[in-house]
C-alpha atoms as a PDB file:
ATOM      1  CA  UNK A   1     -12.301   2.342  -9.214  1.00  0.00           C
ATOM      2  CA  UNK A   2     -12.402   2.886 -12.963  1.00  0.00           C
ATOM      3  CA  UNK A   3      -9.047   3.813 -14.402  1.00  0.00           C
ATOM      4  CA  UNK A   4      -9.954   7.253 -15.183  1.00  0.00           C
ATOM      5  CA  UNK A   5     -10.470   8.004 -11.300  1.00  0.00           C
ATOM      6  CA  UNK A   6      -7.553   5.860 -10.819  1.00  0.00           C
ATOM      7  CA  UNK A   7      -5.502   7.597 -12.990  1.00  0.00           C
ATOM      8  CA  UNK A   8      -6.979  11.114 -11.541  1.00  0.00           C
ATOM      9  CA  UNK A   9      -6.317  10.153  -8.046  1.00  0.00           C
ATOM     10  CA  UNK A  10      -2.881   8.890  -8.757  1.00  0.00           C
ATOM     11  CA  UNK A  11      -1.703  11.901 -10.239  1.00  0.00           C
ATOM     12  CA  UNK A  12      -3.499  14.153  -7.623  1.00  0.00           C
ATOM     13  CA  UNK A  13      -1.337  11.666  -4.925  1.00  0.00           C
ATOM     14  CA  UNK A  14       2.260  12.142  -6.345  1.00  0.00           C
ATOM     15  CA  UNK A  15       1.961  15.649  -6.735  1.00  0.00           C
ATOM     16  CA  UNK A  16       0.949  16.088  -2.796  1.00  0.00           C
ATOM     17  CA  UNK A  17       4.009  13.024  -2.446  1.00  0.00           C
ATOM     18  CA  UNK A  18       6.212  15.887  -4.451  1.00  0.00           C
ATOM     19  CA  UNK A  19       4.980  18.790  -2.546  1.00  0.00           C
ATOM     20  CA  UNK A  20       5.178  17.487   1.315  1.00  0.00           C
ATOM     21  CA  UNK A  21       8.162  14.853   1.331  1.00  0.00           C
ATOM     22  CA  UNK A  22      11.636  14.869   0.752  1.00  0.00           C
ATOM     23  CA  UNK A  23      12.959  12.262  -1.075  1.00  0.00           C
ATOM     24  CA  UNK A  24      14.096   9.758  -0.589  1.00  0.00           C
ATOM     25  CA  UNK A  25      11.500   9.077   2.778  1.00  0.00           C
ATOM     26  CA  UNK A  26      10.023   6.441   4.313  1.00  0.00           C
ATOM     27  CA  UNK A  27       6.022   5.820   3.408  1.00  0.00           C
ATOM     28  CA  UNK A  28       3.803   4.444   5.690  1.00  0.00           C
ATOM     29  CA  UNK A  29       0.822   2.406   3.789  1.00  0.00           C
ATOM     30  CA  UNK A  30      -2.173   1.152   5.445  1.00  0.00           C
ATOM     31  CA  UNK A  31      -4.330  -1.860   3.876  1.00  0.00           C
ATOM     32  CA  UNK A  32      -7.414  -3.596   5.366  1.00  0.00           C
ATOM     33  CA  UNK A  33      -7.414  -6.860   3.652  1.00  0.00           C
ATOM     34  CA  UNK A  34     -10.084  -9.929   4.302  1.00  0.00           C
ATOM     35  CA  UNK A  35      -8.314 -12.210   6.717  1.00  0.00           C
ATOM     36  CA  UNK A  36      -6.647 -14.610   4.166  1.00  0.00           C
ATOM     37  CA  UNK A  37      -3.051 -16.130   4.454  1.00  0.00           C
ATOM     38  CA  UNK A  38      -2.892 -15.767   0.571  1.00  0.00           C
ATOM     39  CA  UNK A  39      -4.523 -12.706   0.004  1.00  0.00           C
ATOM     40  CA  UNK A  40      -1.598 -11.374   3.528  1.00  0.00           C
ATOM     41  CA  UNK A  41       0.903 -13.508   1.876  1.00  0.00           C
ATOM     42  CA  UNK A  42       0.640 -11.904  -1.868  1.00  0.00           C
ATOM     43  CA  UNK A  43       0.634  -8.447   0.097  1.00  0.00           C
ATOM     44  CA  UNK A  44       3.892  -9.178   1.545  1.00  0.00           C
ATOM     45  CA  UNK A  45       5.619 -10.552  -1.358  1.00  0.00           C
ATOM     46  CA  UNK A  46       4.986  -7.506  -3.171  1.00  0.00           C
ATOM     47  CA  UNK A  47       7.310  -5.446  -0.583  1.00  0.00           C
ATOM     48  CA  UNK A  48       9.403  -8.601  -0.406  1.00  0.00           C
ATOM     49  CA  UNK A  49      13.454  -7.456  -0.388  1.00  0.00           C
ATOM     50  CA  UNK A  50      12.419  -3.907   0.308  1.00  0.00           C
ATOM     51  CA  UNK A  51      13.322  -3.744   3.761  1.00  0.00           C
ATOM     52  CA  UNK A  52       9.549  -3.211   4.256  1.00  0.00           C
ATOM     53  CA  UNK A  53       8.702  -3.603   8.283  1.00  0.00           C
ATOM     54  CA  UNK A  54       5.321  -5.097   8.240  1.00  0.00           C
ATOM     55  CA  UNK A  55       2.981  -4.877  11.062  1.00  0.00           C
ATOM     56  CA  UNK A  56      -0.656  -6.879  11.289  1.00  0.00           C
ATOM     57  CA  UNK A  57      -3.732  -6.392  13.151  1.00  0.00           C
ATOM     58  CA  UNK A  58      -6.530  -8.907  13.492  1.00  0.00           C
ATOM     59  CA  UNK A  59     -10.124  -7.008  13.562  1.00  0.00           C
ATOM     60  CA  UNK A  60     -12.031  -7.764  16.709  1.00  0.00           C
ATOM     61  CA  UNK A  61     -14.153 -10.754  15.265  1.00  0.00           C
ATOM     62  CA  UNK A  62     -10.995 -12.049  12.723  1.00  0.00           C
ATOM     63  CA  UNK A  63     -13.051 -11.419   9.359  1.00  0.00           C
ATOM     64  CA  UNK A  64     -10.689  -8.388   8.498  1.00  0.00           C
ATOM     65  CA  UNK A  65      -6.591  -7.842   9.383  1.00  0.00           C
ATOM     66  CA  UNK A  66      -4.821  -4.631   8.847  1.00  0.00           C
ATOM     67  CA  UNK A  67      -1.648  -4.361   7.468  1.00  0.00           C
ATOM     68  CA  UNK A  68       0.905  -1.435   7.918  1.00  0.00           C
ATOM     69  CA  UNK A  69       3.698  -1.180   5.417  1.00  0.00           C
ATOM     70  CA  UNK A  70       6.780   1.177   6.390  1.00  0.00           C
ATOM     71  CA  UNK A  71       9.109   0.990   3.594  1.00  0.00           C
ATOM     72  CA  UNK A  72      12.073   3.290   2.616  1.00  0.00           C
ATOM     73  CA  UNK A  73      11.514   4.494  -1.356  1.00  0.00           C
ATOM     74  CA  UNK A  74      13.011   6.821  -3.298  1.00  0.00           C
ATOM     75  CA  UNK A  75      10.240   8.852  -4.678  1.00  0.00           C
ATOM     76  CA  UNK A  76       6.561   9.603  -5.473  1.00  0.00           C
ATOM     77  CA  UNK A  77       6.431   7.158  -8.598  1.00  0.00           C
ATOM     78  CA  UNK A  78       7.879   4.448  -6.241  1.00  0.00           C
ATOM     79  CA  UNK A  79       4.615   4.840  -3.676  1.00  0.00           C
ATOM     80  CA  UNK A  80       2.493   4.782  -6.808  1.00  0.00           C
ATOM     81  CA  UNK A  81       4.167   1.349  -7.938  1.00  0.00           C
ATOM     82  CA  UNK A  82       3.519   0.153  -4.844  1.00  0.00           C
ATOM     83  CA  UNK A  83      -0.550   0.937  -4.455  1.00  0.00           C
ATOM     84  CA  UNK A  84      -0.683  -0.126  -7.919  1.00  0.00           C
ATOM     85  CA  UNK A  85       0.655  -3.446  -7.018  1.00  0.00           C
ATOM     86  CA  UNK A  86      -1.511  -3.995  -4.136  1.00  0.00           C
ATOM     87  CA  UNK A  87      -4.571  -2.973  -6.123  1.00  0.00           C
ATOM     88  CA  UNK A  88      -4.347  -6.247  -8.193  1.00  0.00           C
ATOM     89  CA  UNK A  89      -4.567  -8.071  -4.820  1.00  0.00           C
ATOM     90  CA  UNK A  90      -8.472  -8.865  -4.519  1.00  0.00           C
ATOM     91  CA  UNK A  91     -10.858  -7.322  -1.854  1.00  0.00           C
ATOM     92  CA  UNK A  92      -7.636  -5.167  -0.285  1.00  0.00           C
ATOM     93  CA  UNK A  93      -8.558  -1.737   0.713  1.00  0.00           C
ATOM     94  CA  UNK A  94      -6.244   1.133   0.498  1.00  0.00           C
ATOM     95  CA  UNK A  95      -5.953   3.229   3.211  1.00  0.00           C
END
């Protein structure tokens, strides 16, 4: 995604955030990630001492495991932080 879109669809993202949760809320983020202890492992760091409850699914045939994220945040520019963080992580798709 080229920062433009990025920037588009991040802005487009906290203004439904603003407009559909109270704050603060619990977010629920999905990620498909390539099944990699490293790539899982940088993943969870990022919502390390969040009290993030991480849940992880193996694809049928182990080449892909989906992670669920529920973490308590205090607002719209805290989700954003978040995805942004995960972007960096290589081959992770946002769900």
């Amino acid at each position: 995604m080229d920062t433009k879109k990025s920037e588009e669809f991040f802005s487009r993202l906290k203004l439904q955030l603003e407009e559909t949760t109270k704050w603060p809320a619990d977010y629920l983020y999905k990620f498909i990630v390539p099944t990699d202890d490293s790539k899982i492992k940088q993943i969870e760091k990022i919502f390390d001492n969040t009290g993030a409850v991480i849940e992880s699914k193996q694809s049928k045939k182990g080449k892909y495991t989906s992670l669920s994220v529920t973490v308590h945040l205090e607002g719209a520019d805290a989700v954003i932080v978040k995805y942004k963080q995960v972007g960096a992580v290589e081959g992770v798709i946002s769900l």
